[in-house]
C-alpha atoms as a PDB file:
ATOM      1  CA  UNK A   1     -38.004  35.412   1.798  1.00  0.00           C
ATOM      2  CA  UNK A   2     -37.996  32.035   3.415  1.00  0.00           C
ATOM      3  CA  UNK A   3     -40.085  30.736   0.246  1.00  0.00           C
ATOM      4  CA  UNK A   4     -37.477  31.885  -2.339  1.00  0.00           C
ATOM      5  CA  UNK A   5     -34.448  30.234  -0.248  1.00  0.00           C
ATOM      6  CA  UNK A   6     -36.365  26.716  -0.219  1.00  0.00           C
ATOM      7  CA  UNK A   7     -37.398  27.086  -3.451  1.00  0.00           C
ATOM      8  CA  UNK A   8     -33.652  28.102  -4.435  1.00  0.00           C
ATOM      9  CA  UNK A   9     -32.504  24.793  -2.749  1.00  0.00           C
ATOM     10  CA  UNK A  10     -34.359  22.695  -4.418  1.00  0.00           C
ATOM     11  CA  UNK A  11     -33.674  21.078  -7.666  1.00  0.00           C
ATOM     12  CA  UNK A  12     -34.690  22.654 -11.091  1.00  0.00           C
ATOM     13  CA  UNK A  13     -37.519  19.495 -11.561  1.00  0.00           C
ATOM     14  CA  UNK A  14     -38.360  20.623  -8.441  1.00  0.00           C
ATOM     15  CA  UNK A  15     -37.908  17.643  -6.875  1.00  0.00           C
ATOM     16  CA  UNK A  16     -35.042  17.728  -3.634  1.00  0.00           C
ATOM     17  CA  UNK A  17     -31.922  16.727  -3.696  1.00  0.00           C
ATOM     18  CA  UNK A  18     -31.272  13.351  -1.504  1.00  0.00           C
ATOM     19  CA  UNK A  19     -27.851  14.750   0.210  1.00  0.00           C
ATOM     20  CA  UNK A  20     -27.290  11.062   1.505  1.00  0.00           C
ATOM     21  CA  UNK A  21     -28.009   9.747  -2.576  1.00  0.00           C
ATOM     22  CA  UNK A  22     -25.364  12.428  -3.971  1.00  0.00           C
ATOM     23  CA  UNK A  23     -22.724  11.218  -1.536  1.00  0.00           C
ATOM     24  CA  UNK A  24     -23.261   7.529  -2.169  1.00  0.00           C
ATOM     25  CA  UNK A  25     -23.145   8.599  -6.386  1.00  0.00           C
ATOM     26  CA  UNK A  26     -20.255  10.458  -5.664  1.00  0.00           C
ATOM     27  CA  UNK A  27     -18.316   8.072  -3.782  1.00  0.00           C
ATOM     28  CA  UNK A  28     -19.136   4.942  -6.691  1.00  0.00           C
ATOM     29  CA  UNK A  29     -17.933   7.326  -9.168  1.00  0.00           C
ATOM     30  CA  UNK A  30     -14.850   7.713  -7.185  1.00  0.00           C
ATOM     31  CA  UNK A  31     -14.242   3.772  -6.558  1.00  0.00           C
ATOM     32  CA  UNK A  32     -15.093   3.470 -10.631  1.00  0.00           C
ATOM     33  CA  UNK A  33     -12.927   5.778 -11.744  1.00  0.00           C
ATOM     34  CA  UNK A  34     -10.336   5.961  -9.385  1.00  0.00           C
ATOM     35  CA  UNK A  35      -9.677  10.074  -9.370  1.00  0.00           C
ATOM     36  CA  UNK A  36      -7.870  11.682  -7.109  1.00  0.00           C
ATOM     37  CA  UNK A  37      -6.352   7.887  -5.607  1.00  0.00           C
ATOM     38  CA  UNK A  38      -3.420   8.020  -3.441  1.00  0.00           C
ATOM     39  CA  UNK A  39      -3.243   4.690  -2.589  1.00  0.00           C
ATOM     40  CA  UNK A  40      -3.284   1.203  -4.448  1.00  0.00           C
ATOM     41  CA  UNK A  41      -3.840  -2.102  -2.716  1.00  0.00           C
ATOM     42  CA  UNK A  42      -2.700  -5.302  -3.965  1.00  0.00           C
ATOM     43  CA  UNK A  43      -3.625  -9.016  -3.525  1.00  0.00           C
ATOM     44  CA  UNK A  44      -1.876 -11.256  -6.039  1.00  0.00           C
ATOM     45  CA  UNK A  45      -2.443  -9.957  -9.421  1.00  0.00           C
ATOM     46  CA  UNK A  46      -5.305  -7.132  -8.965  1.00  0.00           C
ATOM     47  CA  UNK A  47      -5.127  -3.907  -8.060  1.00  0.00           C
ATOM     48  CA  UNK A  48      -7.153  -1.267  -6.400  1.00  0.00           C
ATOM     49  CA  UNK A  49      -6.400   2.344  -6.742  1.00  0.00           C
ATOM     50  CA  UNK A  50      -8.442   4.127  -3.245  1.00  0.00           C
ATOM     51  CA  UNK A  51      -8.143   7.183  -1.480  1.00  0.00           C
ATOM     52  CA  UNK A  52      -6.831   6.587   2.055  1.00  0.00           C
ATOM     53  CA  UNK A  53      -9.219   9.435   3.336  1.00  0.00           C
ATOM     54  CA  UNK A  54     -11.948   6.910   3.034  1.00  0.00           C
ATOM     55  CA  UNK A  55     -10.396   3.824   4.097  1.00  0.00           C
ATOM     56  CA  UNK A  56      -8.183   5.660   6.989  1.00  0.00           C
ATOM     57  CA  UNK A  57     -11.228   6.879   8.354  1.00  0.00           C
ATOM     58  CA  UNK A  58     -13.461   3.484   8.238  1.00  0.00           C
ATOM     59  CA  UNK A  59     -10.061   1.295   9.344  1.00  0.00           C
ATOM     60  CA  UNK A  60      -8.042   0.969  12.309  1.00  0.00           C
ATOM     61  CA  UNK A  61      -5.477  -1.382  10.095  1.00  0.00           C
ATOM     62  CA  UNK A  62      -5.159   1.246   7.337  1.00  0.00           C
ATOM     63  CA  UNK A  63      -4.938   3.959   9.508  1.00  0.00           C
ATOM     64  CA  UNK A  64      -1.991   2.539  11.075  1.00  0.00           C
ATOM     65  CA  UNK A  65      -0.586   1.472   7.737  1.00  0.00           C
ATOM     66  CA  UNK A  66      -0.695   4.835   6.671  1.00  0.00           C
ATOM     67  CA  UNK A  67       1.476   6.159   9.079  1.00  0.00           C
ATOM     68  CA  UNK A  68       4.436   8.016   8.930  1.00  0.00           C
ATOM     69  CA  UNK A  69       6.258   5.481  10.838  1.00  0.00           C
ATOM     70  CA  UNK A  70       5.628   2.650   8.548  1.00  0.00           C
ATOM     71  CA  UNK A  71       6.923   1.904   5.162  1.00  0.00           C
ATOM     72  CA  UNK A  72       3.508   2.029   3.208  1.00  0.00           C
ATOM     73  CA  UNK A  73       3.378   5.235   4.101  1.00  0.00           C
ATOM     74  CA  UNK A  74       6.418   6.780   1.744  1.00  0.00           C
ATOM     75  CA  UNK A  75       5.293   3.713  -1.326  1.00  0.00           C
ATOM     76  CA  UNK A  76       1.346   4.185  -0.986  1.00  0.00           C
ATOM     77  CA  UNK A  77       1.439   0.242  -1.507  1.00  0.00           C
ATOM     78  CA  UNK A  78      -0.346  -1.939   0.699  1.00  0.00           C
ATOM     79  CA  UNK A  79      -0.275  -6.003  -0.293  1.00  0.00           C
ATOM     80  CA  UNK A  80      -2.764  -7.813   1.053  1.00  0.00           C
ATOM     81  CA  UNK A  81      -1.655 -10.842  -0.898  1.00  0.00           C
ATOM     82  CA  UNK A  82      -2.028 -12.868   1.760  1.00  0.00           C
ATOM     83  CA  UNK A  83      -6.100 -12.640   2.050  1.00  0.00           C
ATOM     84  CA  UNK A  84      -8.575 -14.068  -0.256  1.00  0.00           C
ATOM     85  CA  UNK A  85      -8.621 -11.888  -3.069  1.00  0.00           C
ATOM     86  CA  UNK A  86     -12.724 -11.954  -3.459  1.00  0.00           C
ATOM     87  CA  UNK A  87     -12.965 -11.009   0.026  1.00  0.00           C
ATOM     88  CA  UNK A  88     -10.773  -8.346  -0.622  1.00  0.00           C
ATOM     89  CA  UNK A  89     -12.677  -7.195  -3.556  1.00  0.00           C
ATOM     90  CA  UNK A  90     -15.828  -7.091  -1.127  1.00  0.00           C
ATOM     91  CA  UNK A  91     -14.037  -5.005   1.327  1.00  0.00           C
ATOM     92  CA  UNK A  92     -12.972  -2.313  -1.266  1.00  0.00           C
ATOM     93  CA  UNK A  93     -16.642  -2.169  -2.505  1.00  0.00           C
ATOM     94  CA  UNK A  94     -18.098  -1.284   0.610  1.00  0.00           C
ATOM     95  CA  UNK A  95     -15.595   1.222   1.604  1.00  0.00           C
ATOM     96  CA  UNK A  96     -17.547   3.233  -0.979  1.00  0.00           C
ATOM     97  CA  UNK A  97     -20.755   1.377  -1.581  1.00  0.00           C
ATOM     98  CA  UNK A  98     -21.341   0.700   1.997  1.00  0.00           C
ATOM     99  CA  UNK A  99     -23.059  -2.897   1.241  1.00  0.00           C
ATOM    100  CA  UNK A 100     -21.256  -5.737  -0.857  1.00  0.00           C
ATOM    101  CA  UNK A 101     -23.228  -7.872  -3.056  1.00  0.00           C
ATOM    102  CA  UNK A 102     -26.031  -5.823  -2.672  1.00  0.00           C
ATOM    103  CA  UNK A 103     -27.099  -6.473  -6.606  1.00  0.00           C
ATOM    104  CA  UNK A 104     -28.283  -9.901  -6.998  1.00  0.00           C
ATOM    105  CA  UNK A 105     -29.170 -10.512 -11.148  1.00  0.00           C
ATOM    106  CA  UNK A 106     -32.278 -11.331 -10.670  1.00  0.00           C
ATOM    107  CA  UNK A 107     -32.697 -14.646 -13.623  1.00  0.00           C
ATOM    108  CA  UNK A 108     -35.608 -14.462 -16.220  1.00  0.00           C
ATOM    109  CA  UNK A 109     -38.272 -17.038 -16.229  1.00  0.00           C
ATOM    110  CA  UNK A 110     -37.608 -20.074 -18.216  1.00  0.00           C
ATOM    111  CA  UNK A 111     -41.327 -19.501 -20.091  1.00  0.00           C
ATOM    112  CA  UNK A 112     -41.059 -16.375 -21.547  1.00  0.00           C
ATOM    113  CA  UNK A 113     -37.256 -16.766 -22.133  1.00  0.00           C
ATOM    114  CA  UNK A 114     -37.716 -16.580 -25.919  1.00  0.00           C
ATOM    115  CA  UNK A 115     -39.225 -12.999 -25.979  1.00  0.00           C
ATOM    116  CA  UNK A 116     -36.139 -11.639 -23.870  1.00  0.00           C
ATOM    117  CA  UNK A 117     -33.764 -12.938 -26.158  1.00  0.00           C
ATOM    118  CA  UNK A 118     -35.124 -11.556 -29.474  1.00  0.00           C
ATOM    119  CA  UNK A 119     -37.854  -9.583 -30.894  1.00  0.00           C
ATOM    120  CA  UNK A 120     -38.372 -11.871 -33.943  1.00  0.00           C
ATOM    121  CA  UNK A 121     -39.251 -14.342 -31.810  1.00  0.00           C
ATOM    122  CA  UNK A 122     -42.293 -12.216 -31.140  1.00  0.00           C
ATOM    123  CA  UNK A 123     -43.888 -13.468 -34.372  1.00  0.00           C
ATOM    124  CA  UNK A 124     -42.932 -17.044 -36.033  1.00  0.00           C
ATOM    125  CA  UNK A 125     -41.692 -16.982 -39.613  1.00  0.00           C
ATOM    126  CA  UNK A 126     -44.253 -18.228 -41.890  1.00  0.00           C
ATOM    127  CA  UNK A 127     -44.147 -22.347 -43.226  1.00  0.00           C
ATOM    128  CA  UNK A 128     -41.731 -22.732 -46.489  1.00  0.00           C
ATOM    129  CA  UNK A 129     -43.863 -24.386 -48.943  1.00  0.00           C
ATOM    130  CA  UNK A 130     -41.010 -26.847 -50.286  1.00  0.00           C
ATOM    131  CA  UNK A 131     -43.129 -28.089 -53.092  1.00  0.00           C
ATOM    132  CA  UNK A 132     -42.669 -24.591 -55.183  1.00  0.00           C
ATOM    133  CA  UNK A 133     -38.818 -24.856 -54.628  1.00  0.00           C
ATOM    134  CA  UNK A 134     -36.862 -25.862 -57.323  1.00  0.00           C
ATOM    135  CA  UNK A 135     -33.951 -27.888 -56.918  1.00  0.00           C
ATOM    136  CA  UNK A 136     -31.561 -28.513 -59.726  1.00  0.00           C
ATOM    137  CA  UNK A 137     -30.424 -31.759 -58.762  1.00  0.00           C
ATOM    138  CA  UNK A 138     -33.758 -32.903 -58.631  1.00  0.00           C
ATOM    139  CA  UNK A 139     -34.159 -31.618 -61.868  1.00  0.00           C
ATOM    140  CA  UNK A 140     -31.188 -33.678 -63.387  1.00  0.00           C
ATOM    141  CA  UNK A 141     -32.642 -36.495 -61.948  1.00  0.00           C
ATOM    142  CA  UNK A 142     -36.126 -35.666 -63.871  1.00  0.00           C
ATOM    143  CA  UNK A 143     -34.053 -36.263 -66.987  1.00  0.00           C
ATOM    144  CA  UNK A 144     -33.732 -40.087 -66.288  1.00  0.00           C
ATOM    145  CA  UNK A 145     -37.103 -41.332 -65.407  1.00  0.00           C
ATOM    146  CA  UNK A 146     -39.902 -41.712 -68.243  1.00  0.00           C
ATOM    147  CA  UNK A 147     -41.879 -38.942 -69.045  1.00  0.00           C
ATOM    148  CA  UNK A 148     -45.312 -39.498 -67.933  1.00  0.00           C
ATOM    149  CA  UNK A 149     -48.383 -39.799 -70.154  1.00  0.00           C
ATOM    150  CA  UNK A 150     -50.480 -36.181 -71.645  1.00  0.00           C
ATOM    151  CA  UNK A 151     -53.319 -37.813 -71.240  1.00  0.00           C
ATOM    152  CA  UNK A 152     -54.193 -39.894 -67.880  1.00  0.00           C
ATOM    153  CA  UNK A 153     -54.628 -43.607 -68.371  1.00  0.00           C
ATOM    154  CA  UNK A 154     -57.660 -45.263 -67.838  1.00  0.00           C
ATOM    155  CA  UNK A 155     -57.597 -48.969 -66.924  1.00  0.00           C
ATOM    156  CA  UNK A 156     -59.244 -51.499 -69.834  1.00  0.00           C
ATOM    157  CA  UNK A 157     -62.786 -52.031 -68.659  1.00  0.00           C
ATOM    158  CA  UNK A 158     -62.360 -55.829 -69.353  1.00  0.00           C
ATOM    159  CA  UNK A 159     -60.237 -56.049 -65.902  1.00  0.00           C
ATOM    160  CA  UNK A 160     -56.948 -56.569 -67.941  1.00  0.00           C
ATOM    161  CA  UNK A 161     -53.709 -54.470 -66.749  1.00  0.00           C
ATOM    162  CA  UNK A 162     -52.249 -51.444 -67.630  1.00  0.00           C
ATOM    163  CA  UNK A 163     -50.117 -51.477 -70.982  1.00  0.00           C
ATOM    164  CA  UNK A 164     -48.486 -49.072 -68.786  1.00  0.00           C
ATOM    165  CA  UNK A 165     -48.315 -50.315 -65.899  1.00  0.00           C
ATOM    166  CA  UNK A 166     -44.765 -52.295 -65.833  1.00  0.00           C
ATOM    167  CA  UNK A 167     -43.206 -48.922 -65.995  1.00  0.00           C
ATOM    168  CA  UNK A 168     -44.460 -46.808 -63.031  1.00  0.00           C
ATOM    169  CA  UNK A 169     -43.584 -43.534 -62.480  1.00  0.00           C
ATOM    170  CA  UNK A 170     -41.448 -42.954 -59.494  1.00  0.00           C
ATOM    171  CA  UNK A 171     -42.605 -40.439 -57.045  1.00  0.00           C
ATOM    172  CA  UNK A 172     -41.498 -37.111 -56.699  1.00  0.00           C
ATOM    173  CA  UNK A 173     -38.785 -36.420 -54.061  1.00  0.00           C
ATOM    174  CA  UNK A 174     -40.589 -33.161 -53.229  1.00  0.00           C
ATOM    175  CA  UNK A 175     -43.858 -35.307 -52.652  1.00  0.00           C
ATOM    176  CA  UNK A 176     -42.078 -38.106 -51.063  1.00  0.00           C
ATOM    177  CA  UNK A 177     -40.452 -35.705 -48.442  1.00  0.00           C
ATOM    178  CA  UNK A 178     -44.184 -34.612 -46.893  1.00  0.00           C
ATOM    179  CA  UNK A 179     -42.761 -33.659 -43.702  1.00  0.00           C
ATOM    180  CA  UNK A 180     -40.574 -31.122 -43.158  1.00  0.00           C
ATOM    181  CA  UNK A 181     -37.570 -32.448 -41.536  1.00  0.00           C
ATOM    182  CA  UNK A 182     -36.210 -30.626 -38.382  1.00  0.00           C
ATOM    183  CA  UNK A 183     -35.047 -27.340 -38.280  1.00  0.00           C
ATOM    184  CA  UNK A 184     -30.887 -27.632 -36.809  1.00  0.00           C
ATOM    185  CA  UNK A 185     -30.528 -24.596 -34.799  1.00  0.00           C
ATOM    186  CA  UNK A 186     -27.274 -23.487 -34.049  1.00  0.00           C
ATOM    187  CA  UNK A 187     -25.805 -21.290 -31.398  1.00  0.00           C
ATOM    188  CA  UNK A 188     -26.449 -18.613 -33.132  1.00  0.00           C
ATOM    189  CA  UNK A 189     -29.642 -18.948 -34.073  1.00  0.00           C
ATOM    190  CA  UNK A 190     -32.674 -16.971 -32.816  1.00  0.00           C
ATOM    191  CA  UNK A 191     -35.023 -19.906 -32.417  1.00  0.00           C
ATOM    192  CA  UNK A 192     -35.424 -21.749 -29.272  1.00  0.00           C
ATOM    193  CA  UNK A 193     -37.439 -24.552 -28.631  1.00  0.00           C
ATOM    194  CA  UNK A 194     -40.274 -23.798 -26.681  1.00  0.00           C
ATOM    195  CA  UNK A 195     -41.101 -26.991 -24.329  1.00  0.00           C
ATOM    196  CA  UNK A 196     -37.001 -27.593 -24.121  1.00  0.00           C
ATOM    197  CA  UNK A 197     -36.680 -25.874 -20.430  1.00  0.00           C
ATOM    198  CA  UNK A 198     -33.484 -23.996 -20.092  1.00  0.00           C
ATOM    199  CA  UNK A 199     -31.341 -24.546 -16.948  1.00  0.00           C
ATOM    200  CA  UNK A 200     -30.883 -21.088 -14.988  1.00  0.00           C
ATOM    201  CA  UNK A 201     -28.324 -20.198 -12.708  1.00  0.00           C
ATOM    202  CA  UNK A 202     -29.174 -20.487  -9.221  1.00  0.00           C
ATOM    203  CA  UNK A 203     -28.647 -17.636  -6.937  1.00  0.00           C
ATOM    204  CA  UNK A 204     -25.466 -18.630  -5.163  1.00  0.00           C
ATOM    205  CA  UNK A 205     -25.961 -18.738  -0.960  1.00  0.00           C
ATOM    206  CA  UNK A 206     -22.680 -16.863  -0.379  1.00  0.00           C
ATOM    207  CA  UNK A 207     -22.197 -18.575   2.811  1.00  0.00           C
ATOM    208  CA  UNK A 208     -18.517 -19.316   2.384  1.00  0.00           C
ATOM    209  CA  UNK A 209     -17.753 -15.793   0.708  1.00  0.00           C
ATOM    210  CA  UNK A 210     -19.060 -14.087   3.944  1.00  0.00           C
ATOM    211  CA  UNK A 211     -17.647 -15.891   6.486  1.00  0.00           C
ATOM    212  CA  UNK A 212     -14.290 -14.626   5.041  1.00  0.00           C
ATOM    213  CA  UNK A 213     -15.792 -11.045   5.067  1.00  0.00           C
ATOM    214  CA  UNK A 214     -16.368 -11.119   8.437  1.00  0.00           C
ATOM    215  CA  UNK A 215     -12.944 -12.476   9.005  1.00  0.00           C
ATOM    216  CA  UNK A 216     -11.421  -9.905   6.935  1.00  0.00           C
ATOM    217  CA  UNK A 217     -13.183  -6.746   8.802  1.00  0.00           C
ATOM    218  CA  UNK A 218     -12.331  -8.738  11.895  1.00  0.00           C
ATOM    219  CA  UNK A 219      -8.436  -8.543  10.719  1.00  0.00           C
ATOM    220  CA  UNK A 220      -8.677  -5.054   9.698  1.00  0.00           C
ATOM    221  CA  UNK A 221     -10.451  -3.395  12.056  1.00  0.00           C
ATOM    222  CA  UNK A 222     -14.067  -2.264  10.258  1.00  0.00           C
ATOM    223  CA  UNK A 223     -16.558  -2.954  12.893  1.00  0.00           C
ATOM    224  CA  UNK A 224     -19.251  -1.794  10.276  1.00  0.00           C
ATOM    225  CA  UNK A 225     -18.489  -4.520   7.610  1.00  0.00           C
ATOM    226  CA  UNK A 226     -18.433  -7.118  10.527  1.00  0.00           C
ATOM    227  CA  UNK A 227     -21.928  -6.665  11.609  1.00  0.00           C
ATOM    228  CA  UNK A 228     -23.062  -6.396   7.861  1.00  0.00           C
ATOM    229  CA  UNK A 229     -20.930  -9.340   7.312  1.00  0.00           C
ATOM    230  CA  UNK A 230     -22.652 -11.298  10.613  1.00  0.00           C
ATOM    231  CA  UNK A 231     -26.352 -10.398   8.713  1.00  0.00           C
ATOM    232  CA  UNK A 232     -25.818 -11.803   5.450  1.00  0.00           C
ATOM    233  CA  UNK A 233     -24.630 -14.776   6.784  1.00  0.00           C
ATOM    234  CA  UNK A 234     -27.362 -15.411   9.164  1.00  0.00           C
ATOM    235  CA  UNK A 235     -29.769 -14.579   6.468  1.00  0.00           C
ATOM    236  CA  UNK A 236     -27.928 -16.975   3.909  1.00  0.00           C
ATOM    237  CA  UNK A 237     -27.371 -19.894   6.355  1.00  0.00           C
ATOM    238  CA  UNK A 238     -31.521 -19.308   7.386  1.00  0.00           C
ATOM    239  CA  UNK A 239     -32.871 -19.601   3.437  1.00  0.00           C
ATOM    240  CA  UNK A 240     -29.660 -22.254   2.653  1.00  0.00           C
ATOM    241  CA  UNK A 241     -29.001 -24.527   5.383  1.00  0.00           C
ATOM    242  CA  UNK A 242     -29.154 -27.499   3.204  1.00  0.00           C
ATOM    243  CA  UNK A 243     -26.465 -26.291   0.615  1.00  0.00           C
ATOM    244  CA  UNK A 244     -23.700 -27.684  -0.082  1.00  0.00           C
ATOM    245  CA  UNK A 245     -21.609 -24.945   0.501  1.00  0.00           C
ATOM    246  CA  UNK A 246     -22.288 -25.715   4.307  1.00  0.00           C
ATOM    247  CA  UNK A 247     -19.394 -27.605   5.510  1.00  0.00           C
ATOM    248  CA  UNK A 248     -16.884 -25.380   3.746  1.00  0.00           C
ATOM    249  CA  UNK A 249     -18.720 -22.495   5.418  1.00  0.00           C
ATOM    250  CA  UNK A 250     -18.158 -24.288   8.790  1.00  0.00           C
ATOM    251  CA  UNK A 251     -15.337 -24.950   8.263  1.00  0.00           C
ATOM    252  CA  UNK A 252     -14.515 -21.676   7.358  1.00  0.00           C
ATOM    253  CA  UNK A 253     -16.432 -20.174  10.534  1.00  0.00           C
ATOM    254  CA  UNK A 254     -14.155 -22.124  12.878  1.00  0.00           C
ATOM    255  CA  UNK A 255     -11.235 -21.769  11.346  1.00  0.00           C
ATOM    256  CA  UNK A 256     -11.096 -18.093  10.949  1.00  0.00           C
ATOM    257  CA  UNK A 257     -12.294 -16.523  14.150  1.00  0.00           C
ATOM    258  CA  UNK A 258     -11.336 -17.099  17.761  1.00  0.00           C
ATOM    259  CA  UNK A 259     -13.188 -19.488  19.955  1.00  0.00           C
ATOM    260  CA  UNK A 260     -14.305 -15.797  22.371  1.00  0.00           C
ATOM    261  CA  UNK A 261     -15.919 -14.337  19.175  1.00  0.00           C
ATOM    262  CA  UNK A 262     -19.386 -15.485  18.971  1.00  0.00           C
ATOM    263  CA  UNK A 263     -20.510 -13.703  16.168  1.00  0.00           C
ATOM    264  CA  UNK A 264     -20.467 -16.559  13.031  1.00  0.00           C
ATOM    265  CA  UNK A 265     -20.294 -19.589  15.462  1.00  0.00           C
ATOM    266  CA  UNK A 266     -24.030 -18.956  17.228  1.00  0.00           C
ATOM    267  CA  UNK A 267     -25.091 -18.640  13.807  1.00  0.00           C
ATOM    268  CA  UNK A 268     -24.031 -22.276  12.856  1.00  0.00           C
ATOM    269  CA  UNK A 269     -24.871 -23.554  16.108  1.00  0.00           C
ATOM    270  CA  UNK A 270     -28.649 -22.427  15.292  1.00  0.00           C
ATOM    271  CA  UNK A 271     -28.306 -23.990  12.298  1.00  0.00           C
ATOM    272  CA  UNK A 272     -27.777 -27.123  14.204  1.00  0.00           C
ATOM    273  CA  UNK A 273     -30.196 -26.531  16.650  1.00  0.00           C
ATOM    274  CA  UNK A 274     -32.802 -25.238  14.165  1.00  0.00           C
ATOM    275  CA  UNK A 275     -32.274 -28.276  11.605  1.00  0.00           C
ATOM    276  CA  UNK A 276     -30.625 -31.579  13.895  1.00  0.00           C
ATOM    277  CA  UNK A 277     -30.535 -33.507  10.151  1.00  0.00           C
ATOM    278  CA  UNK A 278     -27.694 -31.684   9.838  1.00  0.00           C
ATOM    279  CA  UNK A 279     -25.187 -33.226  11.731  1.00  0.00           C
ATOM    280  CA  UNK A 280     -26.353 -36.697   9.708  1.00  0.00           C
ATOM    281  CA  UNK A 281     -25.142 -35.334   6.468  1.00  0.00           C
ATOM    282  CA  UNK A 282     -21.250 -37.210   5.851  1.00  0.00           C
ATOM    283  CA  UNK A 283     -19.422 -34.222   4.781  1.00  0.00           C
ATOM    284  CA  UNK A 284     -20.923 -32.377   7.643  1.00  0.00           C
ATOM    285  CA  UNK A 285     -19.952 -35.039  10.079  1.00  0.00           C
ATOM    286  CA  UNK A 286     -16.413 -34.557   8.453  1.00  0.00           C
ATOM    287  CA  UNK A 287     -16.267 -31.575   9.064  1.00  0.00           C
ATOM    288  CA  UNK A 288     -17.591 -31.810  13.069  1.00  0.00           C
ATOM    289  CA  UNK A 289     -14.929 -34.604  13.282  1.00  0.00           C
ATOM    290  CA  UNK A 290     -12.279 -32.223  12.273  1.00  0.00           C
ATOM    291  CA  UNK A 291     -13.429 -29.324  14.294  1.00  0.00           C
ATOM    292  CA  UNK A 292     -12.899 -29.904  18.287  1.00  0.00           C
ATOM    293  CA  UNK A 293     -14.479 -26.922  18.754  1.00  0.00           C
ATOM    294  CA  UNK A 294     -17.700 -27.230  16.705  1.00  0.00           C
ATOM    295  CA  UNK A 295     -17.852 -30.902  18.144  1.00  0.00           C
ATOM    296  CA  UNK A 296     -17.851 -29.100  21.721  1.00  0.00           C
ATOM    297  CA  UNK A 297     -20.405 -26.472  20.778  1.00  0.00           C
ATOM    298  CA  UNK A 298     -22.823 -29.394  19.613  1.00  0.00           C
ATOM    299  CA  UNK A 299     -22.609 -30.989  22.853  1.00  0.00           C
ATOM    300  CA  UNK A 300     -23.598 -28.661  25.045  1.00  0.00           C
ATOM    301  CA  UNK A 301     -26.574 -27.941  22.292  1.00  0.00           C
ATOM    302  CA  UNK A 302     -27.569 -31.163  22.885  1.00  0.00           C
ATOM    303  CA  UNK A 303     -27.237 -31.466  26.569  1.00  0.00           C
ATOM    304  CA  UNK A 304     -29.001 -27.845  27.281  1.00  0.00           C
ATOM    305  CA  UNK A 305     -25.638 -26.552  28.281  1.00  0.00           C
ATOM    306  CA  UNK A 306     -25.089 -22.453  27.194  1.00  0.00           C
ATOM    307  CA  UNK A 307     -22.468 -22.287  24.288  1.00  0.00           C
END
């Protein structure tokens, strides 16, 4: 009995179910679709249409919004035109995704580029033989120049010239063109040089799109995209501390969050304390001279004092 209701739980490849897989399907098909929405957010020209089940119950802010003592309530509008509208974007997603930027295109190597892009690249078109080709302008042009002998000439053995050899023969324009000239490829073309290197996009560190994240869950009340927001940066300020993204992300990190949250500024002050070079860079010394605060933070890294 017990071995019939397993077996009748289980799927018909009979391979299980993932319950927590189904939800996560379910819920991108909802965010992709937008069925069953009863509530649209704004931020200067884009729209979401959500379901304020899911955000009511990850938000403090859009729980209260929702309320029947507030106007978004009756509209089921909320603007959030205000906020940066890719950090918005983020938000949305991982109401339903539960991670944001969580699918990095991964680029294709610059070597074997050419097979990716086509299959007929596979296998090179065979050499044109331009000598059997026959051109009709070059065929005018035959018409003009002397005809050339049936027989071929010998020169007199007594070491006099040619009779024939005032009027030489011009050389053929299919001859005189030995090399093949090269091939103009246009953008359309399926032909790529192979030793021209192609410049791929480099993965992008993020560092300034996250620090708004975390600002953003901070506003909003969604302690769960906080901490994811506080890992991503950590991660992308450990792998990019050199990019130049980095004062802007400071910059942002500062001027976002209060001085008594920690979370973003011990990450930068890491940075500084992992990598001193830092603070050598101009537009990062810009940036320290226009931030008290960070300024502050560096000085008690440097004199051993806790931040």
């Amino acid at each position: 009995m017990a071995s019939s209701l397993s077996a009748s739980r289980s799927s018909p490849s009979g391979v299980d179910n993932c319950p927590r897989a189904d939800l996560l399907d379910a819920l991108s098909a909802l965010h992709v679709g937008g069925k069953y929405s009863d509530l649209t957010i704004l931020c200067n020209y884009r729209q979401w249409a959500v379901h304020r089940a899911i955000l009511c119950s990850r938000s403090g802010f859009f729980d209260g919004a929702c309320g029947s003592e507030f106007a978004e309530a009756d509209s089921r509008v909320i603007d959030l035109s205000e906020d940066d509208e890719e950090a918005v974007n983020l938000m949305i997603h991982f109401f339903y995704h539960l991670d944001y930027l969580n699918e990095p295109e991964q680029p294709r190597a610059t070597v074997f580029r050419h097979r990716a892009l086509s299959d007929a690249r596979k296998k090179l078109p065979p050499k044109l033989d331009l000598s059997l080709v026959c051109d009709p302008l070059m065929a005018v042009a035959g018409c003009y120049t002397p005809e050339s002998p049936a027989s071929p000439v010998t020169a007199p053995k007594d070491g006099g010239e040619s009779p024939d050899s005032s009027t030489k023969v011009p050389r053929s324009p299919v001859r005189r063109g030995a090399q093949t000239p090269p091939l103009s490829l246009g953008s359309e073309s399926d032909y790529e040089s192979y030793d021209e290197e192609e410049e791929l996009p480099e993965d992008q560190p993020n560092l300034v799109i996250h620090a708004r994240v975390y600002a953003l869950a901070e506003k909003y009340d969604i302690p769960s995209l906080k901490h994811i927001a506080k890992q991503k940066l950590e991660m992308a300020m450990a792998c990019n501390y050199d990019s130049p993204d980095l004062p802007l992300a400071i910059e942002e990190v500062y001027c976002s969050t209060i001085d008594t949250d920690r979370g973003l500024r011990d990450i930068v002050c890491e940075a500084f304390r992992c990598h001193p070079q830092l603070a050598s860079t101009p537009d990062v010394r810009q940036a320290i001279f226009e931030l008290p605060s960070l300024a502050l933070d560096l000085f008690k890294i440097e004199r051993g004092i806790p931040v």
